[in-house]
C-alpha atoms as a PDB file:
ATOM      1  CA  UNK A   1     211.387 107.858 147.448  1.00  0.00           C
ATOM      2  CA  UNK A   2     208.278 106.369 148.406  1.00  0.00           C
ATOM      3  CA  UNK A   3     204.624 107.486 148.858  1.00  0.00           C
ATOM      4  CA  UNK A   4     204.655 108.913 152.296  1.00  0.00           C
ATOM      5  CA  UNK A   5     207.385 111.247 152.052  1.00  0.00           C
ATOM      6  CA  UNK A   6     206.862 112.442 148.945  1.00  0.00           C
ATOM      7  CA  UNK A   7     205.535 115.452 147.670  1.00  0.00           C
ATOM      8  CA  UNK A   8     202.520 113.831 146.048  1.00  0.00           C
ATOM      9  CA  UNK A   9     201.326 113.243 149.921  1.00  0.00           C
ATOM     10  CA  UNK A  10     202.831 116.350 151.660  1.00  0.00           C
ATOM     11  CA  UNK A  11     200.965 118.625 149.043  1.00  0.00           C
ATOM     12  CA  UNK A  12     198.836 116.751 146.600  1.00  0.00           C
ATOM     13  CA  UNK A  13     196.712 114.559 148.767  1.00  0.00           C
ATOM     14  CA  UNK A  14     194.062 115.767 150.932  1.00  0.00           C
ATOM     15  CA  UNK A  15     192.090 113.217 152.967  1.00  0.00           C
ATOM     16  CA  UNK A  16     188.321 113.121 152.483  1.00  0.00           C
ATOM     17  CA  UNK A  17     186.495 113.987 155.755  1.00  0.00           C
ATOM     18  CA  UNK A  18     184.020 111.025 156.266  1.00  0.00           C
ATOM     19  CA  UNK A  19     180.507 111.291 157.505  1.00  0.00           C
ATOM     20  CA  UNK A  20     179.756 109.796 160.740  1.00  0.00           C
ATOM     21  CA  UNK A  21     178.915 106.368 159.197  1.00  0.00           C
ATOM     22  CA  UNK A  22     182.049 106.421 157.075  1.00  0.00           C
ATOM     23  CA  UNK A  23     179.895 105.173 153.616  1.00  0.00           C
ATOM     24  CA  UNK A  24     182.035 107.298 152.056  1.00  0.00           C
ATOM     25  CA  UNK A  25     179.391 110.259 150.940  1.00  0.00           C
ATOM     26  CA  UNK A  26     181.537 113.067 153.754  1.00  0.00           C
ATOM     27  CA  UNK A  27     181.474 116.447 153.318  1.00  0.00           C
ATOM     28  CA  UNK A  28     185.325 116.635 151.346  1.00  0.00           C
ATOM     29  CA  UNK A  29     185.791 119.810 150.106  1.00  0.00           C
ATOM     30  CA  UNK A  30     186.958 120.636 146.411  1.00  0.00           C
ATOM     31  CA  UNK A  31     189.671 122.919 145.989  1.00  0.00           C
ATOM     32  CA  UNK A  32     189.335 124.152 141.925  1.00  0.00           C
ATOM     33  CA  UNK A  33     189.690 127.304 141.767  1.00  0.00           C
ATOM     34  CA  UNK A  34     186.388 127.468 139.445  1.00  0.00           C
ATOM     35  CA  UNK A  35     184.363 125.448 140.921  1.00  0.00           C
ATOM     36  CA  UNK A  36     182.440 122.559 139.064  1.00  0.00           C
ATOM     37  CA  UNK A  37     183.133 124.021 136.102  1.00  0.00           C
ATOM     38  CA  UNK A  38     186.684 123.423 136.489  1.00  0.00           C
ATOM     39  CA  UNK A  39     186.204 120.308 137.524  1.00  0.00           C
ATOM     40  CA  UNK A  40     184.167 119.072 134.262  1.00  0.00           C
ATOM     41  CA  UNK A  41     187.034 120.574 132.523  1.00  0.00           C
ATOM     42  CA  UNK A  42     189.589 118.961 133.887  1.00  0.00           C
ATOM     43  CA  UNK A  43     187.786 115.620 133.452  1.00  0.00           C
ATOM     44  CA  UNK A  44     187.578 116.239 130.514  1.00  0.00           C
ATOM     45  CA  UNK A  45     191.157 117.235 129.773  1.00  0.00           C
ATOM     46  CA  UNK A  46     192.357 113.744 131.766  1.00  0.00           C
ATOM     47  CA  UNK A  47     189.818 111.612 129.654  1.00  0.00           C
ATOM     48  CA  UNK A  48     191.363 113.774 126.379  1.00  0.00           C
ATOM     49  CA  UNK A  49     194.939 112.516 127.914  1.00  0.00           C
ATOM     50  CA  UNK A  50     193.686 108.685 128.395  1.00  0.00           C
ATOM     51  CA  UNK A  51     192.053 108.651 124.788  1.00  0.00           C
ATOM     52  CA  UNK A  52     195.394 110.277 122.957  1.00  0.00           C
ATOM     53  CA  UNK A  53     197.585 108.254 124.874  1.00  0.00           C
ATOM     54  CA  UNK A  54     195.945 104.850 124.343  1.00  0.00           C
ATOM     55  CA  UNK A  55     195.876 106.117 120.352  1.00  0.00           C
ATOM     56  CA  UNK A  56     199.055 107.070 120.256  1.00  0.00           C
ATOM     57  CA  UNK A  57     200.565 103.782 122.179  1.00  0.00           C
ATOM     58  CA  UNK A  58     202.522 105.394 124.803  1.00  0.00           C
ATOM     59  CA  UNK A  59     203.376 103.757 127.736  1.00  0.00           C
ATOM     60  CA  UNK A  60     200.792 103.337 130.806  1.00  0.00           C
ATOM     61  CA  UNK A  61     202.947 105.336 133.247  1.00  0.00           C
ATOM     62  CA  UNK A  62     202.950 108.139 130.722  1.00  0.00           C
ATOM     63  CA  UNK A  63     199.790 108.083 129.913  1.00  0.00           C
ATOM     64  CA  UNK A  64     198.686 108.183 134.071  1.00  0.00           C
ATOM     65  CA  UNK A  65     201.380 110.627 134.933  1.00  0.00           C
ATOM     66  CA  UNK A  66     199.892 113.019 131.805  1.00  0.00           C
ATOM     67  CA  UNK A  67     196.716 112.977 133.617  1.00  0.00           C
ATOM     68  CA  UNK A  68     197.784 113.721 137.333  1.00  0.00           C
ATOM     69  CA  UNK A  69     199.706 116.502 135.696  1.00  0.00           C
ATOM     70  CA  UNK A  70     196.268 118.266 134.383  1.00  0.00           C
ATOM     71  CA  UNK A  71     194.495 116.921 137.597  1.00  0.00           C
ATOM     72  CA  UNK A  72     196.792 118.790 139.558  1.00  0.00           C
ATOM     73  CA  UNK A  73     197.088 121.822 137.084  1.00  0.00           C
ATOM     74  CA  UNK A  74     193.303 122.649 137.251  1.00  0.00           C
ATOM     75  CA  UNK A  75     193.395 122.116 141.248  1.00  0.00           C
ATOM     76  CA  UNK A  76     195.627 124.561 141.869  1.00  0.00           C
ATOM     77  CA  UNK A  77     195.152 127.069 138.590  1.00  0.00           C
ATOM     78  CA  UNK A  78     192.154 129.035 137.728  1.00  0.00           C
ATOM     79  CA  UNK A  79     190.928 128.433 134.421  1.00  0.00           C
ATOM     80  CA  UNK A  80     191.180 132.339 132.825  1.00  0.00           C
ATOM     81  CA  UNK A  81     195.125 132.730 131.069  1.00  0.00           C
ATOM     82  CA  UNK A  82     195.367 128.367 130.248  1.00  0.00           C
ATOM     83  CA  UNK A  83     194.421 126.826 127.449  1.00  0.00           C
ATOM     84  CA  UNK A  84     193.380 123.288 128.069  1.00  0.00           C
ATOM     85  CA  UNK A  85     194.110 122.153 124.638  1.00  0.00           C
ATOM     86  CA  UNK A  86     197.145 122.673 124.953  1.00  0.00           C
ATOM     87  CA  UNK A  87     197.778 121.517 128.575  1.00  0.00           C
ATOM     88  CA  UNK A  88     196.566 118.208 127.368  1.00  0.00           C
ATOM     89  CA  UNK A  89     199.952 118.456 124.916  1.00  0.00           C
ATOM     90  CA  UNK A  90     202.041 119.741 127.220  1.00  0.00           C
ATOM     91  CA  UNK A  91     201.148 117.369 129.492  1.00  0.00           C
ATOM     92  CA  UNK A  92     201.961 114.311 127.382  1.00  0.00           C
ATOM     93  CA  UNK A  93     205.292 116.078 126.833  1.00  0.00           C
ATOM     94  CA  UNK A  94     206.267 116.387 130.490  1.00  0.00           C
ATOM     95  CA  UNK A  95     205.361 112.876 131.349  1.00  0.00           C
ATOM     96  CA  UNK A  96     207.519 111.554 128.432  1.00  0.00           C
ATOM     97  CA  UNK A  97     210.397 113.107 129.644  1.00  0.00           C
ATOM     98  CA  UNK A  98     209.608 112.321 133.550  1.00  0.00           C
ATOM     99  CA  UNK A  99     208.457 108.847 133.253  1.00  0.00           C
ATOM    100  CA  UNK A 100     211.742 105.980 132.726  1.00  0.00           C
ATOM    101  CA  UNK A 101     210.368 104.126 129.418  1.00  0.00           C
ATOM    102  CA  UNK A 102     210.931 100.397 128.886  1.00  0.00           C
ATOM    103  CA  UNK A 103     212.343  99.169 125.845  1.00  0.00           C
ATOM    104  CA  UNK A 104     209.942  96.930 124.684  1.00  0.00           C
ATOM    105  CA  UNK A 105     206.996  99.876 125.348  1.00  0.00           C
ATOM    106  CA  UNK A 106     209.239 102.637 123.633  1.00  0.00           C
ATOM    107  CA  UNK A 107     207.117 102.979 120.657  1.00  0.00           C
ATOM    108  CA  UNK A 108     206.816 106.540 119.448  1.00  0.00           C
ATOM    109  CA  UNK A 109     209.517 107.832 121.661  1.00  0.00           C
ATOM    110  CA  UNK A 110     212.714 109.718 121.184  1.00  0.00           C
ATOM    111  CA  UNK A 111     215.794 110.138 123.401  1.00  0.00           C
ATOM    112  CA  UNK A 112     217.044 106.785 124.112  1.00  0.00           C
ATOM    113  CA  UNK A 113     213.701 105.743 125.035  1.00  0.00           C
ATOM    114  CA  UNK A 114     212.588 108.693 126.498  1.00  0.00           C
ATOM    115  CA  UNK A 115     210.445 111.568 125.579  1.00  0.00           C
ATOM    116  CA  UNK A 116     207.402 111.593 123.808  1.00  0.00           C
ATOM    117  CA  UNK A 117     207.657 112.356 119.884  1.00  0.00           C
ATOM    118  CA  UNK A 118     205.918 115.855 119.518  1.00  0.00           C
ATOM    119  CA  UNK A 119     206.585 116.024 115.647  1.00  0.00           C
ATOM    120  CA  UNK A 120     204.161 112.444 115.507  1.00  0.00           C
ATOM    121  CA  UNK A 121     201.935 114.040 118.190  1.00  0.00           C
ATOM    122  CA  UNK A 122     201.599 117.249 116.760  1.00  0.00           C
ATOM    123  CA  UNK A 123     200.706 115.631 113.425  1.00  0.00           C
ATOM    124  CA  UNK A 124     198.304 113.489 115.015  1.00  0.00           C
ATOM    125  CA  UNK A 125     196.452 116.971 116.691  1.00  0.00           C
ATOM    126  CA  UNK A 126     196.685 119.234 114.197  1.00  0.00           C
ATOM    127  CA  UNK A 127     193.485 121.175 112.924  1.00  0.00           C
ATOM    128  CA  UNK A 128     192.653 124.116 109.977  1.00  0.00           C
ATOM    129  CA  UNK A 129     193.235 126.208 113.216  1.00  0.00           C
ATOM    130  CA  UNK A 130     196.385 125.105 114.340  1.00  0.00           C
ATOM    131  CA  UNK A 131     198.958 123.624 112.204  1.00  0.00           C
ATOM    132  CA  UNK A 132     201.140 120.810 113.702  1.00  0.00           C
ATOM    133  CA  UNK A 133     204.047 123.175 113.370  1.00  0.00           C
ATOM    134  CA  UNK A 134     201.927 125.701 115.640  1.00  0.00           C
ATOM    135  CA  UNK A 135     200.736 123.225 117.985  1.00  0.00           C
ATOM    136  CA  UNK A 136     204.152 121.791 118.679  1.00  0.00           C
ATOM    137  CA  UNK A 137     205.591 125.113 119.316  1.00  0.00           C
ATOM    138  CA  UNK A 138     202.920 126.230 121.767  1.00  0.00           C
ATOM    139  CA  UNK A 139     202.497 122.995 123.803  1.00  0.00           C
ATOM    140  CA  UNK A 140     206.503 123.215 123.976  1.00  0.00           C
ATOM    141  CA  UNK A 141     206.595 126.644 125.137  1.00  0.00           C
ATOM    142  CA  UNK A 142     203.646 126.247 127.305  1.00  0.00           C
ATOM    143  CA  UNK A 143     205.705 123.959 129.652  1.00  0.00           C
ATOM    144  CA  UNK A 144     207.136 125.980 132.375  1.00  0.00           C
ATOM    145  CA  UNK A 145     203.290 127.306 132.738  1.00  0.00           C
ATOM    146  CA  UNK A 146     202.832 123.941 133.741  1.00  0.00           C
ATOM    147  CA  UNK A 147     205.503 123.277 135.702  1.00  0.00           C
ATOM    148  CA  UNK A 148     204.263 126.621 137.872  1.00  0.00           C
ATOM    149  CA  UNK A 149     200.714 125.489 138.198  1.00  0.00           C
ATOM    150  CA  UNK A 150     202.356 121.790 139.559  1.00  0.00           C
ATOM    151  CA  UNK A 151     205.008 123.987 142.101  1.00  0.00           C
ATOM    152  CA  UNK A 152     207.405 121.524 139.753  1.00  0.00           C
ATOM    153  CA  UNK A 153     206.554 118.351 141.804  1.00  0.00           C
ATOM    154  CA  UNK A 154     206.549 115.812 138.752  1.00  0.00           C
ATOM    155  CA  UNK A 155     206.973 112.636 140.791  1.00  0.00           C
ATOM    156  CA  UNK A 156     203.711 111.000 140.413  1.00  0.00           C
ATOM    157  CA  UNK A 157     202.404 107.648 142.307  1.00  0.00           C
ATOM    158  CA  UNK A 158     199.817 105.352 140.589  1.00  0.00           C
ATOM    159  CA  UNK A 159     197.137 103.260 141.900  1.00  0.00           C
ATOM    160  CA  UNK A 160     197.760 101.136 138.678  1.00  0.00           C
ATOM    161  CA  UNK A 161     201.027  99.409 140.455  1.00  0.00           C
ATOM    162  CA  UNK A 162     199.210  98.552 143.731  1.00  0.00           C
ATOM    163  CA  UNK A 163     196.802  97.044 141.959  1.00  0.00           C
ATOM    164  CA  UNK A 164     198.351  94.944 139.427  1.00  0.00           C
ATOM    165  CA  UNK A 165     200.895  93.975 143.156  1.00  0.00           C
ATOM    166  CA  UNK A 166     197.866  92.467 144.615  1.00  0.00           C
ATOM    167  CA  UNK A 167     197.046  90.034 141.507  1.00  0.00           C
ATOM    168  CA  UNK A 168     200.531  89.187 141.402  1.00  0.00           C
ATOM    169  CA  UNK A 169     200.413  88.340 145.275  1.00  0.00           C
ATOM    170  CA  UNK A 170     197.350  85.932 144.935  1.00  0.00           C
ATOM    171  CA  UNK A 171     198.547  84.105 141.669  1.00  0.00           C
ATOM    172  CA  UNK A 172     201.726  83.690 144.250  1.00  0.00           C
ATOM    173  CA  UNK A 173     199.737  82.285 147.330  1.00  0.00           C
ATOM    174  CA  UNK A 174     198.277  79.463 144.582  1.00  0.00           C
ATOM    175  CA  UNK A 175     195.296  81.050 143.358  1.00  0.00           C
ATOM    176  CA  UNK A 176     194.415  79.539 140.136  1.00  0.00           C
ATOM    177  CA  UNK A 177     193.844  82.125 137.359  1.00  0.00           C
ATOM    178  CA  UNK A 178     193.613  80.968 133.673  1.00  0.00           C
ATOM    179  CA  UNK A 179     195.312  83.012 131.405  1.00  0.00           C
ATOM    180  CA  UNK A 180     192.306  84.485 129.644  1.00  0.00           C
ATOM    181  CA  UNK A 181     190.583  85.427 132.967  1.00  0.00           C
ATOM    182  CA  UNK A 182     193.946  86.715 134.371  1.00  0.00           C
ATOM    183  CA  UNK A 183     193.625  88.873 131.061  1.00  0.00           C
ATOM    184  CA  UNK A 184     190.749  90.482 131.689  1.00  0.00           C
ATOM    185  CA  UNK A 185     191.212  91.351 135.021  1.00  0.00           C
ATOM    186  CA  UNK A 186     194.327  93.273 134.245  1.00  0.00           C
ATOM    187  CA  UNK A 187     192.524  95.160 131.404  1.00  0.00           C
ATOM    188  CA  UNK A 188     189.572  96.091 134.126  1.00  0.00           C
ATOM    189  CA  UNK A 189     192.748  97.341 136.362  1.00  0.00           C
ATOM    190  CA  UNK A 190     193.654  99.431 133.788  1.00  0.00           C
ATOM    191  CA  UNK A 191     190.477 101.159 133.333  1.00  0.00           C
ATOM    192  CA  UNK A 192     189.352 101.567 136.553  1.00  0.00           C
ATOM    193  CA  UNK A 193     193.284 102.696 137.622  1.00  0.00           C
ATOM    194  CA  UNK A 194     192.652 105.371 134.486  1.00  0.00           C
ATOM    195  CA  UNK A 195     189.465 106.105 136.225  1.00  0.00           C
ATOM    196  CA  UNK A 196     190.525 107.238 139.079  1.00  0.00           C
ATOM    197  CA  UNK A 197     192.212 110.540 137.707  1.00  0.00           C
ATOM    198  CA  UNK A 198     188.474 111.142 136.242  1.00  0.00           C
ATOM    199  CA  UNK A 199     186.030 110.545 138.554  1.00  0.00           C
ATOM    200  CA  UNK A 200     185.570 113.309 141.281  1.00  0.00           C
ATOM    201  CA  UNK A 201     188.473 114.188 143.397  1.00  0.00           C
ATOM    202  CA  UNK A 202     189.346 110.188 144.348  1.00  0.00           C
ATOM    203  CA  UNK A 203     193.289 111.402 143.113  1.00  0.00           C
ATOM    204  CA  UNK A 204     193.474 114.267 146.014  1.00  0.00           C
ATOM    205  CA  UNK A 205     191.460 112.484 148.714  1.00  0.00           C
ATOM    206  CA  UNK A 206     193.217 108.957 148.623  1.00  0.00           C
ATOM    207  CA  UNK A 207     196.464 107.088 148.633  1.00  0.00           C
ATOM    208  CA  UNK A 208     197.327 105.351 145.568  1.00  0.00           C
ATOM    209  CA  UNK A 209     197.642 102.203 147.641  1.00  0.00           C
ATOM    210  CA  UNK A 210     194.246 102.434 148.840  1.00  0.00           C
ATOM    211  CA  UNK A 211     193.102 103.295 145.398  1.00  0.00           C
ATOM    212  CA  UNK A 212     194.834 100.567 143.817  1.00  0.00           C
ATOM    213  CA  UNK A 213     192.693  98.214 146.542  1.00  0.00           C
ATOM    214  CA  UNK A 214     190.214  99.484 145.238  1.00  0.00           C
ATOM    215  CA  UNK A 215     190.445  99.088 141.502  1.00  0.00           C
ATOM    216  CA  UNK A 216     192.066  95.300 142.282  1.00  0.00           C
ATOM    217  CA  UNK A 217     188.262  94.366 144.367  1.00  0.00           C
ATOM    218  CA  UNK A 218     186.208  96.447 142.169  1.00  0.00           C
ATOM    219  CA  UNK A 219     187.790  94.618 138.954  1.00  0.00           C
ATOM    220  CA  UNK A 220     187.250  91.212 140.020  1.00  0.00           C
ATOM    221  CA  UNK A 221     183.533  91.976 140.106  1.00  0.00           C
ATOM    222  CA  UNK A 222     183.636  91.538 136.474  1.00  0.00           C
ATOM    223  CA  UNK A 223     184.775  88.076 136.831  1.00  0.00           C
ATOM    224  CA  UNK A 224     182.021  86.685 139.221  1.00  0.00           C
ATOM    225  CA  UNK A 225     180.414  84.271 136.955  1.00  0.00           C
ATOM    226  CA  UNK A 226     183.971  82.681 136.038  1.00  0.00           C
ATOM    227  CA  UNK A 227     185.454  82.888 139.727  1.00  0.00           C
ATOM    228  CA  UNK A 228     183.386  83.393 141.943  1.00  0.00           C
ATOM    229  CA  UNK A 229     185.405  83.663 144.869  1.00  0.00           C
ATOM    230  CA  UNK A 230     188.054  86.288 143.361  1.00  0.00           C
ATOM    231  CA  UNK A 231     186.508  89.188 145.050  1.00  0.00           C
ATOM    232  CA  UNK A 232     187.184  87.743 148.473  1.00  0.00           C
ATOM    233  CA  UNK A 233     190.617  86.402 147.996  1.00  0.00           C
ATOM    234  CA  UNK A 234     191.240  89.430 146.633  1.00  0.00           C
ATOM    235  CA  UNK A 235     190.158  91.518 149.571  1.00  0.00           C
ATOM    236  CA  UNK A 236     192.115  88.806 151.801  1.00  0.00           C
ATOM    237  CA  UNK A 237     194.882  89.787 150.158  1.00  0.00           C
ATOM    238  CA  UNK A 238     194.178  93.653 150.626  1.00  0.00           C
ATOM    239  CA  UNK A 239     193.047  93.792 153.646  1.00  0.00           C
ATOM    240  CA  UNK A 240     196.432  91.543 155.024  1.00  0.00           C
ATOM    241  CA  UNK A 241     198.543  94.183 153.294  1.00  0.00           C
ATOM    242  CA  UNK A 242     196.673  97.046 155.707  1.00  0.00           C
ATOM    243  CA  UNK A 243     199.101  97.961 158.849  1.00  0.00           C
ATOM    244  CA  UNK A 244     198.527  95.985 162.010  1.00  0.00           C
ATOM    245  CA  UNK A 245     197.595  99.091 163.767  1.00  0.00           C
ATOM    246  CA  UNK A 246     194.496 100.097 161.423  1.00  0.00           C
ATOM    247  CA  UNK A 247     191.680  98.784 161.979  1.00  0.00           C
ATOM    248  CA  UNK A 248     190.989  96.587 158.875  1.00  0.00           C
ATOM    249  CA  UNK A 249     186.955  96.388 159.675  1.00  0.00           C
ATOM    250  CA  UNK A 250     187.111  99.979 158.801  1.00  0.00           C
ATOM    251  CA  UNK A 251     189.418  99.692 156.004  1.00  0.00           C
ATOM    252  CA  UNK A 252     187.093  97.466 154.154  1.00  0.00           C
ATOM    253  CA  UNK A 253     184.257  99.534 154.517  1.00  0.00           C
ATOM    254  CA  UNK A 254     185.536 102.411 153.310  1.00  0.00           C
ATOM    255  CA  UNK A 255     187.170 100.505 150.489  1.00  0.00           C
ATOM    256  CA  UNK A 256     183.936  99.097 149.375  1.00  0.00           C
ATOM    257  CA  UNK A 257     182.651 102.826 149.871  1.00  0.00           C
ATOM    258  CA  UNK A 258     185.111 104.308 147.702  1.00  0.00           C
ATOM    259  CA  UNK A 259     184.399 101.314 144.997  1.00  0.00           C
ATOM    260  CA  UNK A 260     181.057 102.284 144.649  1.00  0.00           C
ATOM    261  CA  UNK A 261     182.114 105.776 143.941  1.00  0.00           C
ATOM    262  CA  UNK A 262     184.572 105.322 141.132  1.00  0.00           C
ATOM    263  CA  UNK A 263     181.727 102.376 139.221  1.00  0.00           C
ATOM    264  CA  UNK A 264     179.043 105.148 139.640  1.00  0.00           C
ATOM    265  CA  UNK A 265     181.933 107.701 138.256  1.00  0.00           C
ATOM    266  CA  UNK A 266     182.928 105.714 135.763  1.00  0.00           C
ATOM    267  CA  UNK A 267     179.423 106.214 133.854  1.00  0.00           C
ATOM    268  CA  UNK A 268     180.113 106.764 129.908  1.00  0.00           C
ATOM    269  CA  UNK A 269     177.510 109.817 130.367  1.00  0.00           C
ATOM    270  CA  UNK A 270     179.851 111.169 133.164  1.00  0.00           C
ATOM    271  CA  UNK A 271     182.820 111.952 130.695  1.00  0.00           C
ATOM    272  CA  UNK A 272     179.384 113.218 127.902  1.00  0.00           C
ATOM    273  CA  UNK A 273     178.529 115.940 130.601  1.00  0.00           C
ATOM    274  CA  UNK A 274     182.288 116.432 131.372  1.00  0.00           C
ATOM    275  CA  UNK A 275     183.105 116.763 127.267  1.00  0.00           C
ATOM    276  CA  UNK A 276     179.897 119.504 126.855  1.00  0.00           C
ATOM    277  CA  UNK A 277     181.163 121.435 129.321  1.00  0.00           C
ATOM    278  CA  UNK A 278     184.756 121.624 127.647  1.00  0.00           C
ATOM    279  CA  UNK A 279     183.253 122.313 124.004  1.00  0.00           C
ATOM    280  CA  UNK A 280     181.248 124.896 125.693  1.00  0.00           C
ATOM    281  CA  UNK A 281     184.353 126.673 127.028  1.00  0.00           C
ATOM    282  CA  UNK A 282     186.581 126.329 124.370  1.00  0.00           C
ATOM    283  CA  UNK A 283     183.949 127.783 121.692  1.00  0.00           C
ATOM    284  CA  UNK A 284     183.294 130.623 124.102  1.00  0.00           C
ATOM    285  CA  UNK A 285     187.355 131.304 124.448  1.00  0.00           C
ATOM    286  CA  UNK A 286     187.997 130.856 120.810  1.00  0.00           C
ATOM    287  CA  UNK A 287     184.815 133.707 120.542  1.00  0.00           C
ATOM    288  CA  UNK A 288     186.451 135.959 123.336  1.00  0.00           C
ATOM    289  CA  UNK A 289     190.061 135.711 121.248  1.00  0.00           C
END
């Protein structure tokens, strides 16, 4: 299945309404249920996903799919009768079972390569509140409350693949790219690609192929000293990739829009704010009972 017919566009993807200059700052709406609150939370519970996963090892797709799956959770759920600490489990669980696992990434996973290990996981997570025992059984039983809150749609598209796809395209076309550069351009992929499930609503309000255009351009800004003409051969190769019948003028600006959006998102104080606000609620639930 690809992108367009899947349920991922049908029901998880609602486009941004633009302001008359298209820069990108429209009035789109947020759906959460609670509001910026919910929001910070759920931040918060993606960035908890990218930092656990990334400890842990576990595959990129796993790790990305983990985080759409509490993205989507807190879009559609209302906060009161969850428990984000646990969602964050759960939703490392789910992914490991969704996601197909390669071989040679397969650390820390069960099942023939699939399914993440919750006994390692647990272990990892446990505190003097809840044992690992505990925290495995919860997170395990807390899965079909997750699968509700995603209306079971667990096929996930990443902006990660586009992205790395264009790189690949321009090494092809004779680009030269010296290992170490090439290096660090796929690391700033993979940050800004994590980013996206963080920063505002970029997840609901954009393709992942336009997203991974965007994290592909905004990336090669880090390599301006050393190649100074990466940017633009990599928006060549972006904006050749955009259907004949768009209007690629427009394309690009709302690309660059968008790319100035996820860098300002991407602020270290941005996930600070986003962490307060989940301490804040989880002492105040812990208080409640």
């Amino acid at each position: 299945m690809d992108f367009d017919n899947s349920t991922q566009r049908r029901r998880w993807t609602t486009p941004r309404k633009q302001s008359h200059d298209d820069t990108g700052n429209g009035d789109g709406v947020s759906h959460f249920s609670d509001g910026d609150k919910a929001k910070a939370i759920a931040r918060a519970c993606a960035k908890k996903v990218l930092d656990i996963g990334e400890v842990m090892k576990y595959p990129r797709n796993v790790i990305l799919t983990a985080m759409a799956y509490v993205r989507r959770y807190y879009r559609a759920e209302s906060l009161e009768g969850s428990d984000p600490s646990l969602m964050i489990v759960t939703a490392l669980y789910l992914a490991g079972k969704v996601e197909e696992v390669p071989p040679d990434e397969a650390a820390g996973y069960t099942l023939a390569q699939r399914g993440v290990n919750m006994d390692a996981l647990s272990q990892r997570l446990a505190s003097k509140s809840r044992s690992a025992a505990t925290l495995k059984k919860e997170s395990i039983d807390n899965e079909m409350k997750l699968l509700v809150g995603l209306n079971f749609d667990l096929l996930c598209f990443h902006p990660l693949r586009t992205a790395l796809g264009y790189v690949e395209e321009l090494t092809r076309s004779g680009a030269s790219i010296a290992d170490p550069d090439l290096a660090v351009l796929k690391k700033e992929i993979w940050l800004r690609s994590s980013a996206c499930y963080l920063v505002e609503d970029l997840i609901f309000e954009y393709p992942p192929g336009f997203l991974g255009g965007v994290c592909a351009y905004s990336s090669a800004g880090k390599l301006a000293q050393q190649l100074p003409d990466l940017s633009r051969q990599l928006m060549d190769v972006i904006i050749k990739a955009v259907p004949a019948d768009m209007n690629r003028a427009v394309v690009e600006k709302r690309l660059l829009a968008v790319v100035q959006t996820l860098e300002h998102g991407m602020a270290d104080d941005k996930d600070k704010e986003a962490a307060k606000v989940y301490d804040s609620y989880m002492i105040q639930r812990r208080k409640s009972g």
